[in-house]
N, C-alpha and C. Protein backbone atom coordinates (compact mmCIF):
# COMPACT_ATOMS: atom_id res chain seq x y z
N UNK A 1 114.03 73.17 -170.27
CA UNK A 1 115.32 73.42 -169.65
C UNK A 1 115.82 72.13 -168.99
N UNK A 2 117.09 71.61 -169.33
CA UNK A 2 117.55 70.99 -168.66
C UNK A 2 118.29 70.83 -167.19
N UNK A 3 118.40 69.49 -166.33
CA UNK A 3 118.77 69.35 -165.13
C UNK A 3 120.63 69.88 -165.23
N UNK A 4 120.98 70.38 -163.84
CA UNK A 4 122.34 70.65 -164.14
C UNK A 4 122.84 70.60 -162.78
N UNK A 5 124.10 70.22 -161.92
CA UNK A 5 124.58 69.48 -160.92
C UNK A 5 124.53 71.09 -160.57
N UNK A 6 123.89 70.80 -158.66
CA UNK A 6 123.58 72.28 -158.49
C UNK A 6 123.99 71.32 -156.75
N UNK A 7 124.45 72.40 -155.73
CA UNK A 7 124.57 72.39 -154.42
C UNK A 7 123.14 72.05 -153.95
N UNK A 8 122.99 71.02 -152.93
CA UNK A 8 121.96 70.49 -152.03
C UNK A 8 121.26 71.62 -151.56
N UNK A 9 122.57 72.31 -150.90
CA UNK A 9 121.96 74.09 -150.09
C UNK A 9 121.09 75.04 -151.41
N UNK A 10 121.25 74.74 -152.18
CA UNK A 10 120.09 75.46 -153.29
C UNK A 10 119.33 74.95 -153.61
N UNK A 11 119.28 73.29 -153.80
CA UNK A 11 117.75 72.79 -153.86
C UNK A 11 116.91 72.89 -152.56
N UNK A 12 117.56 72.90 -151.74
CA UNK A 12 116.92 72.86 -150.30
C UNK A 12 116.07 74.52 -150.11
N UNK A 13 116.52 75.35 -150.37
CA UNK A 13 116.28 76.34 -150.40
C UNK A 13 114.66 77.29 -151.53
N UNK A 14 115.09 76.18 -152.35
CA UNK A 14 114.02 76.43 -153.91
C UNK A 14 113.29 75.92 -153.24
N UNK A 15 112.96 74.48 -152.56
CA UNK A 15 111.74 73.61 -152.09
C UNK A 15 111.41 74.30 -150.97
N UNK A 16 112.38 75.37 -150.36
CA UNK A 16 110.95 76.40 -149.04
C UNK A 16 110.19 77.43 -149.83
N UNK A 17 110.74 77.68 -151.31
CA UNK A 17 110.33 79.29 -151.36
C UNK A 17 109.25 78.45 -152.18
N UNK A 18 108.74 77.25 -152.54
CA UNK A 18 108.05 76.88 -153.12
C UNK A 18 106.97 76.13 -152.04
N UNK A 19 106.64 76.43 -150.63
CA UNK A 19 106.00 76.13 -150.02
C UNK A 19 105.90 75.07 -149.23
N UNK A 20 107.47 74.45 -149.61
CA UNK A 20 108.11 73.14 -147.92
C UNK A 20 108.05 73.86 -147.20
N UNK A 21 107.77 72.54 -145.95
CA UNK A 21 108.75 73.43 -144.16
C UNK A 21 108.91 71.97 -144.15
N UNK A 22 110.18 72.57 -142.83
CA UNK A 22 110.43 71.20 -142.03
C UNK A 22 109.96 70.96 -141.08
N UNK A 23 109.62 69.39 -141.36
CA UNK A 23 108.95 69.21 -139.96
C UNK A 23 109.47 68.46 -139.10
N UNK A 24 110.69 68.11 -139.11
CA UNK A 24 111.74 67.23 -138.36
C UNK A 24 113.02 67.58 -138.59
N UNK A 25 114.09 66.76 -138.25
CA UNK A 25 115.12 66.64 -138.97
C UNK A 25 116.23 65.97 -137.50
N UNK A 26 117.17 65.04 -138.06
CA UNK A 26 117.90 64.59 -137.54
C UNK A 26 119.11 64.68 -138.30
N UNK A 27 120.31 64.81 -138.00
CA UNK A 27 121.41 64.91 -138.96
C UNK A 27 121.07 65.42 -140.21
N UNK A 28 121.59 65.24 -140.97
CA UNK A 28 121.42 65.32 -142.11
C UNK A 28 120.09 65.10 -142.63
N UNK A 29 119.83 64.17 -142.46
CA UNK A 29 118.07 63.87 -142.55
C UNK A 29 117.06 64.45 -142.62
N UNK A 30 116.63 65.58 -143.48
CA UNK A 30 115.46 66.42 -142.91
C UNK A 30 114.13 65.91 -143.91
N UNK A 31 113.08 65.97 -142.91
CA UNK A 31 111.51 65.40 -143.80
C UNK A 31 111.15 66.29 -143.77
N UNK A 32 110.88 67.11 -145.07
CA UNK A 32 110.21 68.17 -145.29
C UNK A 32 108.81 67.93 -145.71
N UNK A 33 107.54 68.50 -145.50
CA UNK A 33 105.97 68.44 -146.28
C UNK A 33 106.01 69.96 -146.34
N UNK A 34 104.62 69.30 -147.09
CA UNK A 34 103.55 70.63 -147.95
C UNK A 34 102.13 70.19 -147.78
N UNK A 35 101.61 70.88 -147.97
CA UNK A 35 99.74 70.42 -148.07
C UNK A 35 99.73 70.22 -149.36
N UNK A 36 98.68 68.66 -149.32
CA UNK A 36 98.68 67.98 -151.26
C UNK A 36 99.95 67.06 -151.08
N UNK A 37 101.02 66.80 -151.00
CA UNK A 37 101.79 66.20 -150.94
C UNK A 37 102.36 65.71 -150.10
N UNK A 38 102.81 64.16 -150.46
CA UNK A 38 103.49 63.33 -149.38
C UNK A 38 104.66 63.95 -148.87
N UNK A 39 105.38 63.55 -147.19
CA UNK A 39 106.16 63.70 -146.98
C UNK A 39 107.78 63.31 -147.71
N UNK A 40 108.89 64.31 -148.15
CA UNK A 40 109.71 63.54 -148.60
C UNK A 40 110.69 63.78 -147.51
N UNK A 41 111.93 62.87 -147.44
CA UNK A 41 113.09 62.81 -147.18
C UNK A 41 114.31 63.26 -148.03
N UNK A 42 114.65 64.60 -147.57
CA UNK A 42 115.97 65.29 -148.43
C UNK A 42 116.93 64.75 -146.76
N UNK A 43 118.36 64.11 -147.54
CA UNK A 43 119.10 63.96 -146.89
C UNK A 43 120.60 64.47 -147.94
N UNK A 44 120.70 65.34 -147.79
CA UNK A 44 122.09 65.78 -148.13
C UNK A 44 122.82 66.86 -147.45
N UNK A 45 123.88 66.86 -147.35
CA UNK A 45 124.72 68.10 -146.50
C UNK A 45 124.25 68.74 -147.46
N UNK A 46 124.77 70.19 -146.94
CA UNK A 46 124.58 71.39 -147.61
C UNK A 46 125.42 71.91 -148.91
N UNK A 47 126.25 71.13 -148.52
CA UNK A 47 127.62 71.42 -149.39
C UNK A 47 127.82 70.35 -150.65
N UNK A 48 126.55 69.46 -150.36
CA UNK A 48 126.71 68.12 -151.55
C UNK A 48 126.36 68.63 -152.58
N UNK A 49 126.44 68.07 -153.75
CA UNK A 49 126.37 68.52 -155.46
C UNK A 49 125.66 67.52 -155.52
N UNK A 50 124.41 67.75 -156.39
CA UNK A 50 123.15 67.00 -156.78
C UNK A 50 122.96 67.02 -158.18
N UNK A 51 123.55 65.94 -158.67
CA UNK A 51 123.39 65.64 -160.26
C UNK A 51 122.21 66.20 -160.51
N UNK A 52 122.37 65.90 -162.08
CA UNK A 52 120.61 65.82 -162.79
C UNK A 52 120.04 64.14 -162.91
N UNK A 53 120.32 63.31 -162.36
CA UNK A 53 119.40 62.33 -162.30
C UNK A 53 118.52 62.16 -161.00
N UNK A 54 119.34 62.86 -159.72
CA UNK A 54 118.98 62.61 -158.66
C UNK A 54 117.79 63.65 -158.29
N UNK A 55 118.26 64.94 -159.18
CA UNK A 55 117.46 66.32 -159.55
C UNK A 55 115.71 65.98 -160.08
N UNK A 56 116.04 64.82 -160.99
CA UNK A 56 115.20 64.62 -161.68
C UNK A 56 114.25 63.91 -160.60
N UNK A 57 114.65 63.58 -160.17
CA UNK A 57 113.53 62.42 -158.87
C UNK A 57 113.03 63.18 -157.64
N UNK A 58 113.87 64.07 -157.92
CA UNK A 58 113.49 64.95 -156.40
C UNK A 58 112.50 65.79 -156.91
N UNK A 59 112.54 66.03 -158.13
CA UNK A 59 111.00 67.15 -158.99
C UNK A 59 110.43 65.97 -159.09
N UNK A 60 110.20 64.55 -159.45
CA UNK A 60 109.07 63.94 -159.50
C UNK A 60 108.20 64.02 -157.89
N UNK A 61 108.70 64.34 -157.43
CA UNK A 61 108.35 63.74 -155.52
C UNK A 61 107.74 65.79 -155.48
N UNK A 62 108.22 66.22 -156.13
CA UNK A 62 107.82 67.95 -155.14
C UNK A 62 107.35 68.72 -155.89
N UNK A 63 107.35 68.55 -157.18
CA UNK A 63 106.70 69.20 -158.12
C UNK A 63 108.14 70.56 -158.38
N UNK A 64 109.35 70.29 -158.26
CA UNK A 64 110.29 71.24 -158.37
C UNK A 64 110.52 71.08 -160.15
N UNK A 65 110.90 72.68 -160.59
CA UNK A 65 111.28 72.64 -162.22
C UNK A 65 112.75 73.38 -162.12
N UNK A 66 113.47 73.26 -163.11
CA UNK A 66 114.85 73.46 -163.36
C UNK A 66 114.38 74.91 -162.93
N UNK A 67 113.60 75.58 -163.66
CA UNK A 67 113.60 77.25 -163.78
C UNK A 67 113.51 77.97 -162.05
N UNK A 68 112.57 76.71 -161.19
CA UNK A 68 113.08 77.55 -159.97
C UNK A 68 114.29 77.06 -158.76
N UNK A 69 115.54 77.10 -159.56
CA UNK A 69 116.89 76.93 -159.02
C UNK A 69 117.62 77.91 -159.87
């Protein structure tokens, strides 16, 4: 399945039900972890549109797949 320009507020959302929390956050800025994996930095409003290239980097970093968005 391919990547497809999806709202920030829904990737953000796929990466809790997949076992993120936050453990900070300043503005926009939130560092989310998991156990096994490094901390990442999602910084997008809620309301931003997230290509499929940017899609694509954010599943290399979290282990996220098209199918759970």
């Amino acid at each position: 399945m391919e990547w497809r320009t999806v709202k920030a507020s829904r990737v953000l959302s796929a990466l809790m039900r997949q076992g993120w929390t936050l453990k900070r956050q300043r503005g926009s800025h939130r560092i989310l972890g998991k156990d096994g994996w490094s901390d990442i930095t999602f910084a997008f409003h809620d309301k931003e549109e997230i290509g499929p290239r940017m899609l694509s980097r954010i599943a290399k970093h979290t282990g996220l797949a098209p199918e759970n968005l």
